[in-house]
C-alpha atoms as a PDB file:
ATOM      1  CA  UNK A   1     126.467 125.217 110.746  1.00  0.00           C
ATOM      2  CA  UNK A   2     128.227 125.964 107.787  1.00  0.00           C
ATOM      3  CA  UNK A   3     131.631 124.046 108.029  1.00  0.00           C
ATOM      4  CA  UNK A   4     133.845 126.362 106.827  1.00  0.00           C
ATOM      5  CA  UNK A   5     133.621 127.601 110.956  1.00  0.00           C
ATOM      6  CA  UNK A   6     135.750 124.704 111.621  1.00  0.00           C
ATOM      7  CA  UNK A   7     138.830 127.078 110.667  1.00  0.00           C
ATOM      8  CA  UNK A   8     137.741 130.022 112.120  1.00  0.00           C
ATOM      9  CA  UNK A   9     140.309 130.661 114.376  1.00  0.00           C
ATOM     10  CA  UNK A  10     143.025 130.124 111.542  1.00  0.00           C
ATOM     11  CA  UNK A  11     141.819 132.742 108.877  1.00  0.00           C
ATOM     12  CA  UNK A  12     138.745 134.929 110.266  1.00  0.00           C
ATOM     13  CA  UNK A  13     139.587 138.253 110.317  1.00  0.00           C
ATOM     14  CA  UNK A  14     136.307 140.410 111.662  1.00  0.00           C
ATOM     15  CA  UNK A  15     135.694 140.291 115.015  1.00  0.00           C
ATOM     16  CA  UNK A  16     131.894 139.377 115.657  1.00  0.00           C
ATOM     17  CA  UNK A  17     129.762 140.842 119.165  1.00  0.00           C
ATOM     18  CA  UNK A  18     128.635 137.707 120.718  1.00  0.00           C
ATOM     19  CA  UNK A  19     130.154 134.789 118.773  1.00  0.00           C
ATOM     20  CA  UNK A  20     129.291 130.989 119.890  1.00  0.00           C
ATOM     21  CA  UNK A  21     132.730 130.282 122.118  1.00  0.00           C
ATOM     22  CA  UNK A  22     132.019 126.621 122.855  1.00  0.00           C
ATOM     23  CA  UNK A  23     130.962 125.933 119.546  1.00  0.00           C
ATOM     24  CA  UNK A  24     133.907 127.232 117.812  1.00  0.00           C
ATOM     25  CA  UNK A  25     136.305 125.741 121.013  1.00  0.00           C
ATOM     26  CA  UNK A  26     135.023 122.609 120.324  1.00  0.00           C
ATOM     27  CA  UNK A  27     135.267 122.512 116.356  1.00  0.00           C
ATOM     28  CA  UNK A  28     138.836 123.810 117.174  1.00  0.00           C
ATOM     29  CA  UNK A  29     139.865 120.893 119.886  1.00  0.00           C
ATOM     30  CA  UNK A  30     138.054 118.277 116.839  1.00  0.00           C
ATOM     31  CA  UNK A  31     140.878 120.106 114.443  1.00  0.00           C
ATOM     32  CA  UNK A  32     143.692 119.552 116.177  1.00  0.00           C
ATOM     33  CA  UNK A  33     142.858 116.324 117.340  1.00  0.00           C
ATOM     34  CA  UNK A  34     142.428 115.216 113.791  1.00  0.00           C
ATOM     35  CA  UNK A  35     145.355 114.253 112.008  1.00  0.00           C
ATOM     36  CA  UNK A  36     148.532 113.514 113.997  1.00  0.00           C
ATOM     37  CA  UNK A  37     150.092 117.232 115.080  1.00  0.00           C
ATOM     38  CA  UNK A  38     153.339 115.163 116.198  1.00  0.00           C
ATOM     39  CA  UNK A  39     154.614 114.534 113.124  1.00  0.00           C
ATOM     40  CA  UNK A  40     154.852 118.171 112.206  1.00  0.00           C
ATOM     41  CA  UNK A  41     155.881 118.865 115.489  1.00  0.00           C
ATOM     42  CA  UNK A  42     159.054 116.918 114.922  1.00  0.00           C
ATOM     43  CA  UNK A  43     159.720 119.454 112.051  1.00  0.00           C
ATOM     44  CA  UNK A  44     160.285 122.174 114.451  1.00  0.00           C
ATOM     45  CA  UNK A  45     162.431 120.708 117.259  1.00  0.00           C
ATOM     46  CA  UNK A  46     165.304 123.090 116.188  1.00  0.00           C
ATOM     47  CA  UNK A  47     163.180 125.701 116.208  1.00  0.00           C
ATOM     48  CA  UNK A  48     162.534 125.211 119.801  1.00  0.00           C
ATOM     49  CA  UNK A  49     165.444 124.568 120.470  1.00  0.00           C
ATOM     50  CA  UNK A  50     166.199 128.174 119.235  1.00  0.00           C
ATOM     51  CA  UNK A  51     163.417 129.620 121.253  1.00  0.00           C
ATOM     52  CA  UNK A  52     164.346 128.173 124.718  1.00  0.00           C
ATOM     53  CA  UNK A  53     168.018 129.035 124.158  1.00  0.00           C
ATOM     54  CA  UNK A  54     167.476 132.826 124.152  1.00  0.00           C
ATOM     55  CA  UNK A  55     165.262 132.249 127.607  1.00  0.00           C
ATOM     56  CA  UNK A  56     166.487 132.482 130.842  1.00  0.00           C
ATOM     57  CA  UNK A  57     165.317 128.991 132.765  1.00  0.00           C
ATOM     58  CA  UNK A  58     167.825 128.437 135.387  1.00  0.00           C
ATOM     59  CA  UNK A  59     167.295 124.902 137.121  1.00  0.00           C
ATOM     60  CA  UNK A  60     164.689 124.966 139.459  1.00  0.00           C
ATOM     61  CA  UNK A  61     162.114 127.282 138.196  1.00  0.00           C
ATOM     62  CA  UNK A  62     158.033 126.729 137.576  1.00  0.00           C
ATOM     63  CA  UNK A  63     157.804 126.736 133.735  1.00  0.00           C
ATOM     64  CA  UNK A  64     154.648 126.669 132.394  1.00  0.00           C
ATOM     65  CA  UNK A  65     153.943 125.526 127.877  1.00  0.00           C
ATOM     66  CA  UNK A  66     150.723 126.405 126.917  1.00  0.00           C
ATOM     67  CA  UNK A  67     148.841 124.804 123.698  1.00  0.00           C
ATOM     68  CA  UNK A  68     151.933 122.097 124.262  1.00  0.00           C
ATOM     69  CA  UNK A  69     150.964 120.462 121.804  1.00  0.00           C
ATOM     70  CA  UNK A  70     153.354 117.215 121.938  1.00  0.00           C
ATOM     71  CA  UNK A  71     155.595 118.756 124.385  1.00  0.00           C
ATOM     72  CA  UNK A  72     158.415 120.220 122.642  1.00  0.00           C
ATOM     73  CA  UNK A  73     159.102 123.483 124.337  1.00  0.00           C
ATOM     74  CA  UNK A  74     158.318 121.376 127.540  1.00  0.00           C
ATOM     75  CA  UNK A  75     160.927 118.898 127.123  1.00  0.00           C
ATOM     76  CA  UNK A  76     163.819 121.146 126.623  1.00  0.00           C
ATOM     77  CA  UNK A  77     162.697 123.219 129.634  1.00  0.00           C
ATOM     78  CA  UNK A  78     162.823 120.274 131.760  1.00  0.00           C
ATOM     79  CA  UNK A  79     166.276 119.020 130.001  1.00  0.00           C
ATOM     80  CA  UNK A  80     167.078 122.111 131.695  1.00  0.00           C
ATOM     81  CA  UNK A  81     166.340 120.835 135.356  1.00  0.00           C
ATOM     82  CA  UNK A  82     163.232 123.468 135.620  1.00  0.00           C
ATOM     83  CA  UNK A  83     159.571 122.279 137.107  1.00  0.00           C
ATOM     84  CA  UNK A  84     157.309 121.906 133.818  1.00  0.00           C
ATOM     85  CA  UNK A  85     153.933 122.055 133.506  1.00  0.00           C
ATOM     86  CA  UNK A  86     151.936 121.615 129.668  1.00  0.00           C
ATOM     87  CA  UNK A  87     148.764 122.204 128.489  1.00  0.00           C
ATOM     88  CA  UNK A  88     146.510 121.398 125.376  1.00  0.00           C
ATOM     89  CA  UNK A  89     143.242 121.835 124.105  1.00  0.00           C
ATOM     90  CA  UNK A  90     144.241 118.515 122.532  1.00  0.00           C
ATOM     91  CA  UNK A  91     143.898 114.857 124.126  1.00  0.00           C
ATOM     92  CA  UNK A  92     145.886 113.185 121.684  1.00  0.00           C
ATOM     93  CA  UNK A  93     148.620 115.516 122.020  1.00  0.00           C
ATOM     94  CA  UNK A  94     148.878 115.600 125.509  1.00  0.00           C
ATOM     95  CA  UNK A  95     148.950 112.029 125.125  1.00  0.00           C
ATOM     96  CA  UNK A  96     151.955 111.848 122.677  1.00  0.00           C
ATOM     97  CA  UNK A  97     153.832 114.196 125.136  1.00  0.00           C
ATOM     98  CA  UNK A  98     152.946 112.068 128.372  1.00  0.00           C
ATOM     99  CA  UNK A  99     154.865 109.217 126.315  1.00  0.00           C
ATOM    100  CA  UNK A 100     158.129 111.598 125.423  1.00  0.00           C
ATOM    101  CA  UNK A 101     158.636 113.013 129.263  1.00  0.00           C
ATOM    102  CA  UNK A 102     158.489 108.835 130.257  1.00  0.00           C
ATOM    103  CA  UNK A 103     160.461 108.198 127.565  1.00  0.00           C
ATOM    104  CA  UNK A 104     163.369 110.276 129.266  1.00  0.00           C
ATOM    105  CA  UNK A 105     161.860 109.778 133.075  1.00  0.00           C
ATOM    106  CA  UNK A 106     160.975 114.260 132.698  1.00  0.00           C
ATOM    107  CA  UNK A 107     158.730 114.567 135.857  1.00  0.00           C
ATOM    108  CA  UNK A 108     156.368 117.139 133.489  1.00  0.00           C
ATOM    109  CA  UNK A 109     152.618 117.767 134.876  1.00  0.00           C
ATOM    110  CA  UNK A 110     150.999 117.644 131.397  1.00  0.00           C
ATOM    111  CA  UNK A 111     146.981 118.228 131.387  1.00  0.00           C
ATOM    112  CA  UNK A 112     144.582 118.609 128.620  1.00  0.00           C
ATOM    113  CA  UNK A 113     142.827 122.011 129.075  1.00  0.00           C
ATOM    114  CA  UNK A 114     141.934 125.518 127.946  1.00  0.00           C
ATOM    115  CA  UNK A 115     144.174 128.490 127.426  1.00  0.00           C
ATOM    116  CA  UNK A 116     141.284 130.689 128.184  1.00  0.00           C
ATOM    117  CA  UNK A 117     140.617 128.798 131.220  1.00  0.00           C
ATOM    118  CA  UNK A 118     144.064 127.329 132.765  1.00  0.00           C
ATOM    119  CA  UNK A 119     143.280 124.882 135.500  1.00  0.00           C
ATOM    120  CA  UNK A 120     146.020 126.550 138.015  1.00  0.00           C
ATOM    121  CA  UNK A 121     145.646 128.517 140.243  1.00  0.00           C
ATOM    122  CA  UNK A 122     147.282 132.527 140.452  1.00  0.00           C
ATOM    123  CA  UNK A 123     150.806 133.225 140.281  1.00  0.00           C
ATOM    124  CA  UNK A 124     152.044 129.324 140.076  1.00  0.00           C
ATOM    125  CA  UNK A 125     154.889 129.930 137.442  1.00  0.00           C
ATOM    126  CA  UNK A 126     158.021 131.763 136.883  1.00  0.00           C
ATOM    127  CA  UNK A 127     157.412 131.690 133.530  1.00  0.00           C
ATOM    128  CA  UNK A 128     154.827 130.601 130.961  1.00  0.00           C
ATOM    129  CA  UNK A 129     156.210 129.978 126.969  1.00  0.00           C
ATOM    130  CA  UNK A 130     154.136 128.852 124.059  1.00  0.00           C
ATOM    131  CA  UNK A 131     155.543 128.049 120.065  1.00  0.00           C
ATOM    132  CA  UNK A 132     152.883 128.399 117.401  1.00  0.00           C
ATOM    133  CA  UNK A 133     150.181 127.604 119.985  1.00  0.00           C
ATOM    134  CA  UNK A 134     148.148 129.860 122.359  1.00  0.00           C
ATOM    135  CA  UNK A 135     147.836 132.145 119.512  1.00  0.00           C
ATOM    136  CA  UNK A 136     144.975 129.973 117.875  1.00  0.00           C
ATOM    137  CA  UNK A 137     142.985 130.586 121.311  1.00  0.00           C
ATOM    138  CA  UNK A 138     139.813 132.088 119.937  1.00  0.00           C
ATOM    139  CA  UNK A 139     139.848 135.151 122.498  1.00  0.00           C
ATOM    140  CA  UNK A 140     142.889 136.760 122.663  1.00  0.00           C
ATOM    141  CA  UNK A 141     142.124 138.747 125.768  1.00  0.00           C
ATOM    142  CA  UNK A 142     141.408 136.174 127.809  1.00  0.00           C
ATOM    143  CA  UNK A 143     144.461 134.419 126.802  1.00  0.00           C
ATOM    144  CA  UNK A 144     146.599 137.515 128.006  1.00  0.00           C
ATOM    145  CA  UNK A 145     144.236 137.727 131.165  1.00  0.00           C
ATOM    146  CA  UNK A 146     144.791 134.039 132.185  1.00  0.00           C
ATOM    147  CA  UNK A 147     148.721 134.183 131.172  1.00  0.00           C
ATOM    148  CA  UNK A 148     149.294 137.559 133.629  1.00  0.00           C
ATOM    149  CA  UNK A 149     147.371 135.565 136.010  1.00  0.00           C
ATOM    150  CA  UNK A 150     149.191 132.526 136.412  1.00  0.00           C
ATOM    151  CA  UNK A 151     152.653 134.348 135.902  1.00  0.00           C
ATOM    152  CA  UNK A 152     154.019 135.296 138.829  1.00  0.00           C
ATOM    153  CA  UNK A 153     155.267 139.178 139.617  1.00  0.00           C
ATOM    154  CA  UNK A 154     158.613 139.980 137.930  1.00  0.00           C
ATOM    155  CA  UNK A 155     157.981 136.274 135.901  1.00  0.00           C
ATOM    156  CA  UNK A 156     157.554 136.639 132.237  1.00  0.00           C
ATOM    157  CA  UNK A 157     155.937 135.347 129.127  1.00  0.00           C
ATOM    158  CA  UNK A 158     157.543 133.944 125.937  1.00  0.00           C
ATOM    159  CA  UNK A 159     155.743 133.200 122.857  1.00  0.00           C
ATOM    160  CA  UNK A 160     156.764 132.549 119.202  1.00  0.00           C
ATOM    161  CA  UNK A 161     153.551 133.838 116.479  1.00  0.00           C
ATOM    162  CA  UNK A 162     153.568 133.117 112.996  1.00  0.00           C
ATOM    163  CA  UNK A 163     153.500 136.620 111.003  1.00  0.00           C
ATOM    164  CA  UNK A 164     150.969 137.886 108.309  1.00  0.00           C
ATOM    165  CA  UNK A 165     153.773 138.514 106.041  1.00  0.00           C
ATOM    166  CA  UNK A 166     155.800 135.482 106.616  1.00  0.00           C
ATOM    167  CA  UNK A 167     155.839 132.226 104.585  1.00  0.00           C
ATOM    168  CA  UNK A 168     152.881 130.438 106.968  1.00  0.00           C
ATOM    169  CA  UNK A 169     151.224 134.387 106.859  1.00  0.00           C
ATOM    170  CA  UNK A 170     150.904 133.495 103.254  1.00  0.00           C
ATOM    171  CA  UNK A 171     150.230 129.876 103.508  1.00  0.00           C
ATOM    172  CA  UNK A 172     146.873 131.146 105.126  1.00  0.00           C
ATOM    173  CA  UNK A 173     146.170 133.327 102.123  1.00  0.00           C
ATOM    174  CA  UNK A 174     145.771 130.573  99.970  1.00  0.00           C
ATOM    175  CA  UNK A 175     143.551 128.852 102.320  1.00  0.00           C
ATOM    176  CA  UNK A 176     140.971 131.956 102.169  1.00  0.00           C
ATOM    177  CA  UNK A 177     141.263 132.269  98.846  1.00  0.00           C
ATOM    178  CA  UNK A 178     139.515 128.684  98.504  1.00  0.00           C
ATOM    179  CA  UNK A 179     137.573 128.519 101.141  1.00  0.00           C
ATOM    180  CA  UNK A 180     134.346 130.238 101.118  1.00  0.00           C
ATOM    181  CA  UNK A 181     133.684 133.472 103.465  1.00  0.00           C
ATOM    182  CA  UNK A 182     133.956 132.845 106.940  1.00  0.00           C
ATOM    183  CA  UNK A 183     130.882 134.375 108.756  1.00  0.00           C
ATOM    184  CA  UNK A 184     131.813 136.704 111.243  1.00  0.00           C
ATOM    185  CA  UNK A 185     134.026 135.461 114.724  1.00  0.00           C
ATOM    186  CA  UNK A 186     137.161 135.990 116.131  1.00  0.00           C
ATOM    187  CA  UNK A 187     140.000 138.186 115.143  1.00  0.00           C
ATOM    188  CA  UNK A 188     142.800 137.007 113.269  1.00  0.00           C
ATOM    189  CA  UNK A 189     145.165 134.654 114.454  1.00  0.00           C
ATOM    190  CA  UNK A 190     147.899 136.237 112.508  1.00  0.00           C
ATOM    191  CA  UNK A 191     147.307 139.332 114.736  1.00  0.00           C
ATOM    192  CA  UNK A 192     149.336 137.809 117.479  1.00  0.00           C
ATOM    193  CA  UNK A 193     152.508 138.195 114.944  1.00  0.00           C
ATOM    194  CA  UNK A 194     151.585 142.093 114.300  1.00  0.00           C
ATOM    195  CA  UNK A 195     153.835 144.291 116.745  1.00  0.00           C
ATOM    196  CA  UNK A 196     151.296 147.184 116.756  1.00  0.00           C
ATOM    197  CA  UNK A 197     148.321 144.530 118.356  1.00  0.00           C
ATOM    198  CA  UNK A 198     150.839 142.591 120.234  1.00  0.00           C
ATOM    199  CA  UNK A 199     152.049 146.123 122.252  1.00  0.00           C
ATOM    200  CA  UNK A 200     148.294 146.861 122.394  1.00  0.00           C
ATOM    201  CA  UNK A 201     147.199 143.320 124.094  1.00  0.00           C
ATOM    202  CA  UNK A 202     149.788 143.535 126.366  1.00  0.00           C
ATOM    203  CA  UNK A 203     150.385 147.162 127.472  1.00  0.00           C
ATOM    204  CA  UNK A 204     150.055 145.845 131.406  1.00  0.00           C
ATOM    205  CA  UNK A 205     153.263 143.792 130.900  1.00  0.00           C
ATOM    206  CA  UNK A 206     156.729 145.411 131.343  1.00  0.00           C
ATOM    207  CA  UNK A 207     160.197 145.345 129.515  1.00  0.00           C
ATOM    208  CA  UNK A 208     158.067 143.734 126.211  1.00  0.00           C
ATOM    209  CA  UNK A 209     160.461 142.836 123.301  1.00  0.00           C
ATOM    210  CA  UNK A 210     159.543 142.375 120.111  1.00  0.00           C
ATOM    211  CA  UNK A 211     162.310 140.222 117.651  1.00  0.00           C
ATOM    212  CA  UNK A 212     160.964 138.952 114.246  1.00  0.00           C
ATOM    213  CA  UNK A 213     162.824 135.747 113.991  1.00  0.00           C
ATOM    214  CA  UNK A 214     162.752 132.882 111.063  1.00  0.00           C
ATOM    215  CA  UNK A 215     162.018 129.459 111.984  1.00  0.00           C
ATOM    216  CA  UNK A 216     163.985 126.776 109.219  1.00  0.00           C
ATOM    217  CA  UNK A 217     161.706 123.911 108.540  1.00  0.00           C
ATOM    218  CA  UNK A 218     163.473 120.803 106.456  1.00  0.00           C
ATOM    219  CA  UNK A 219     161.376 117.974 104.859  1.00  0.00           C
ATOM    220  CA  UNK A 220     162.950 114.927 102.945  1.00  0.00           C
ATOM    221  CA  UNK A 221     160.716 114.806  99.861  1.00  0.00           C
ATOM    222  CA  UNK A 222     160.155 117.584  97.601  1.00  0.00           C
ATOM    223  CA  UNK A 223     157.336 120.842  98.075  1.00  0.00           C
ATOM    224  CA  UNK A 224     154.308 118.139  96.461  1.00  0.00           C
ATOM    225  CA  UNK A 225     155.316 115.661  99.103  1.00  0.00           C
ATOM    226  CA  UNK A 226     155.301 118.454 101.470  1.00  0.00           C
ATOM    227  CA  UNK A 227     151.808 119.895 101.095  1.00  0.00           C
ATOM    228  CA  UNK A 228     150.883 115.855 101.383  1.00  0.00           C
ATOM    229  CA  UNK A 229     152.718 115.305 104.643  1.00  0.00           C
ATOM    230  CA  UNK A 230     150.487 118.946 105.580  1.00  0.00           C
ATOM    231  CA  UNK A 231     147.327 117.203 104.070  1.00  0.00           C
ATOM    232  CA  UNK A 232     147.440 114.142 106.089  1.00  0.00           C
ATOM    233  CA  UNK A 233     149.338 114.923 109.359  1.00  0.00           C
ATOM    234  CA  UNK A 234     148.262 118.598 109.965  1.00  0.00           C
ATOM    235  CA  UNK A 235     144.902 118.677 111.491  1.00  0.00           C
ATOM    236  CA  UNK A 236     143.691 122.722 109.688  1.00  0.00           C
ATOM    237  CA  UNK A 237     145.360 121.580 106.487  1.00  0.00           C
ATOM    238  CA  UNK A 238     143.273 118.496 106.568  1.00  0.00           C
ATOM    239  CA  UNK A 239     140.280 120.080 107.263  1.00  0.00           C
ATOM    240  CA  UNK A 240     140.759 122.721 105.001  1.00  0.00           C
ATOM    241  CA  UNK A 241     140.390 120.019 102.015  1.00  0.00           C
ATOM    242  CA  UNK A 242     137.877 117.874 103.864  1.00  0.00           C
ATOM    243  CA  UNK A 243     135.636 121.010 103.066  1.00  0.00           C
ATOM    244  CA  UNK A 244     136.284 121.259  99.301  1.00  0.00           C
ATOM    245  CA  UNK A 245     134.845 119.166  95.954  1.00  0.00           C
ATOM    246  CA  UNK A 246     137.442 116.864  93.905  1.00  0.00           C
ATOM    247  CA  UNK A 247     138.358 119.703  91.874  1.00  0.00           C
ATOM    248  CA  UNK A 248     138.275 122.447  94.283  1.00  0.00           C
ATOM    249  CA  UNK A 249     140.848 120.674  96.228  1.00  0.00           C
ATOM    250  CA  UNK A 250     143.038 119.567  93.139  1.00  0.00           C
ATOM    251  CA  UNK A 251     143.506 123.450  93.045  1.00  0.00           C
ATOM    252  CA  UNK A 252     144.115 123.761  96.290  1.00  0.00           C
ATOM    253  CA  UNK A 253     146.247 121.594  96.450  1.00  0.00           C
ATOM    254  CA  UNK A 254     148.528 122.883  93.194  1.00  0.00           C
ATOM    255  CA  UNK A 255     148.200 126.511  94.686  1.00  0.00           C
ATOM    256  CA  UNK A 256     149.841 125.213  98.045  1.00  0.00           C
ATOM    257  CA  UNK A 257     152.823 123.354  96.162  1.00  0.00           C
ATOM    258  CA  UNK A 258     153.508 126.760  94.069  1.00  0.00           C
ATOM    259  CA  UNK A 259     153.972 128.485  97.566  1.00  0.00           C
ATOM    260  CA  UNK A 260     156.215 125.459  98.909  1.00  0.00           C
ATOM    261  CA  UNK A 261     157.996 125.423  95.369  1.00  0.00           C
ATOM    262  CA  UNK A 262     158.288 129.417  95.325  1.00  0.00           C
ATOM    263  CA  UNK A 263     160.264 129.563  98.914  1.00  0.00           C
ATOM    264  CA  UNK A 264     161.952 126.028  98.680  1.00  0.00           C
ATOM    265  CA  UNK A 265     165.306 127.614  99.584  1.00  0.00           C
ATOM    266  CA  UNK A 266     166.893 123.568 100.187  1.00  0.00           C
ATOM    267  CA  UNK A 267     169.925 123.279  97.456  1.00  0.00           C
ATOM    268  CA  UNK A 268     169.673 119.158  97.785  1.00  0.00           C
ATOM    269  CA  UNK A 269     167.440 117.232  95.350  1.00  0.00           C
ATOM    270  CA  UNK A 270     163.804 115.994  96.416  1.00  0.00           C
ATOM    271  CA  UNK A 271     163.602 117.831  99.379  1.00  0.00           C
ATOM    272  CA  UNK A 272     162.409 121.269 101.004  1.00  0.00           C
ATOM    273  CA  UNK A 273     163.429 123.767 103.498  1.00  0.00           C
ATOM    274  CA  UNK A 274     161.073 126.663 104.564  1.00  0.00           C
ATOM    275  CA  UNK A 275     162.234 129.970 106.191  1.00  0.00           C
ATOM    276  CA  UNK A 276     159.343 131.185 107.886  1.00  0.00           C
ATOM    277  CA  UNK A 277     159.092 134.398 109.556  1.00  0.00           C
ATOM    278  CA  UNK A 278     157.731 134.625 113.378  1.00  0.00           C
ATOM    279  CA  UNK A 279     157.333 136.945 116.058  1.00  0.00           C
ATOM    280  CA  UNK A 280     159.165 136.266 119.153  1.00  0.00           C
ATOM    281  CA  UNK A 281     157.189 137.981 122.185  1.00  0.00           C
ATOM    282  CA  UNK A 282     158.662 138.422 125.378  1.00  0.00           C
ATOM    283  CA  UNK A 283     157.128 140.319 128.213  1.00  0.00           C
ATOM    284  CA  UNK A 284     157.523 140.470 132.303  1.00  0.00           C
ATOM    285  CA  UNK A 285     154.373 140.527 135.033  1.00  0.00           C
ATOM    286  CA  UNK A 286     154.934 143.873 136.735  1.00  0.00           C
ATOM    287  CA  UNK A 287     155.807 143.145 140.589  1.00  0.00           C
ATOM    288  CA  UNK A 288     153.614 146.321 141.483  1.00  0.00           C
END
């Protein structure tokens, strides 16, 4: 198996007939476990923030965060008084955001678990949200078939997807332009933040908006530290070098600090701040 799979679902672009699902699901689930995904996650608590404000969760409601991750878009929706629910491919993760909702007593129903698969049964939320995370499912139309299923009528969907063109768009770039070809698998996961496929995957929803929004991501140590704090924290960034010689990844490496260096926008000394585009998705389960 040639181990430049293991990022298949970040930066394959063909889609392939028959490809092996549970191979590439479980390479995936090894990715994200690897590394610690909850220190990046604390990079984007704002940005969540963000998200959930622009969402209406009234008290009481069954919210559902898919690929969780450590629970961030969970957390805030049960700040909020609504009925939360998380799931992740990830055991770690779920782990990590077990210990945050006891942390503040949240009564969240976290489980570790496919996207593709959800372990609930049909129409058991008002509304199901996911940031940067059900987008890396391998088959996209199975994650749209199991999100209209456990949605129920007149509930909606909210997701946040990275965008080709954006600054993490471009991140991904560099990462195929190191990495050797990808045999044929799944499409894109940057497809999720393309409007045109987005209105295509979910043509059975109603009232679908589409807002390109930018997420602001501050680190305290300048773009080289950054790409480290990627390198060691962020499971595909890990990865990503774990495949490559000495050399291979001291380019790598000096290619991913001229993108942090060429979009550090932060006006303070040794440190870094990101604007990175995303598409925020927004659709409602027909009641008919």
């Amino acid at each position: 198996m040639n181990t430049n799979q293991l990022l298949e679902p970040v930066i394959s672009t063909v889609q392939l007939p028959n490809p092996d699902i549970q191979s590439i699901k479980a390479r995936q689930k090894a990715m994200w476990e690897s590394g610690d995904f909850g220190q990046v996650a604390r990079t984007i608590e704002s940005v969540a923030e963000e998200f959930i404000s622009r969402l209406e969760l009234p008290s009481g409601i069954q919210v559902l965060d898919v690929a969780c991750g450590t629970g961030n878009l969970a957390l805030i929706a049960a700040r909020r008084g609504c009925r939360v629910s998380g799931l992740d491919i990830a055991a770690n993760l779920i782990a990590q955001a077990r210990q945050r909702a006891q942390r503040e007593s949240l009564p969240i129903e976290f489980a570790e678990g496919d996207a593709e698969a959800m372990p609930y049964a049909d129409a058991s939320f008002d509304a199901a949200v996911s940031m940067y995370g059900v987008m890396f499912a391998p088959r996209p139309e199975r994650v749209v078939d199991e999100l209209r299923r456990v949605t129920k009528a007149g509930g909606f969907i909210a997701m946040a997807n990275w965008t080709p063109e954006g600054f993490v768009g471009k991140m991904f770039d560099v990462f195929k332009a190191h990495l050797p070809p990808s045999p044929p698998g799944i499409p894109s996961t940057m497809l999720w933040g393309d409007e045109t496929t987005v209105r295509d995957r979910l043509k059975d929803f109603a009232g679908l908006r589409l807002t390109r929004r930018i997420a602001v991501m501050r680190y305290p140590f300048p773009p080289a530290e950054t790409v480290d704090f990627f390198r060691r924290y962020y499971g595909p960034t890990g990865r990503a070098f774990d495949m490559l010689g000495s050399a291979a990844q001291e380019d790598l490496r000096r290619n991913l600090v001229e993108l942090q260096s060429a979009h550090n926008a932060s006006l303070a000394p040794g440190t870094t701040e990101v604007h990175a585009e995303y598409l925020e998705v927004v659709a409602v389960r027909p009641r008919a």
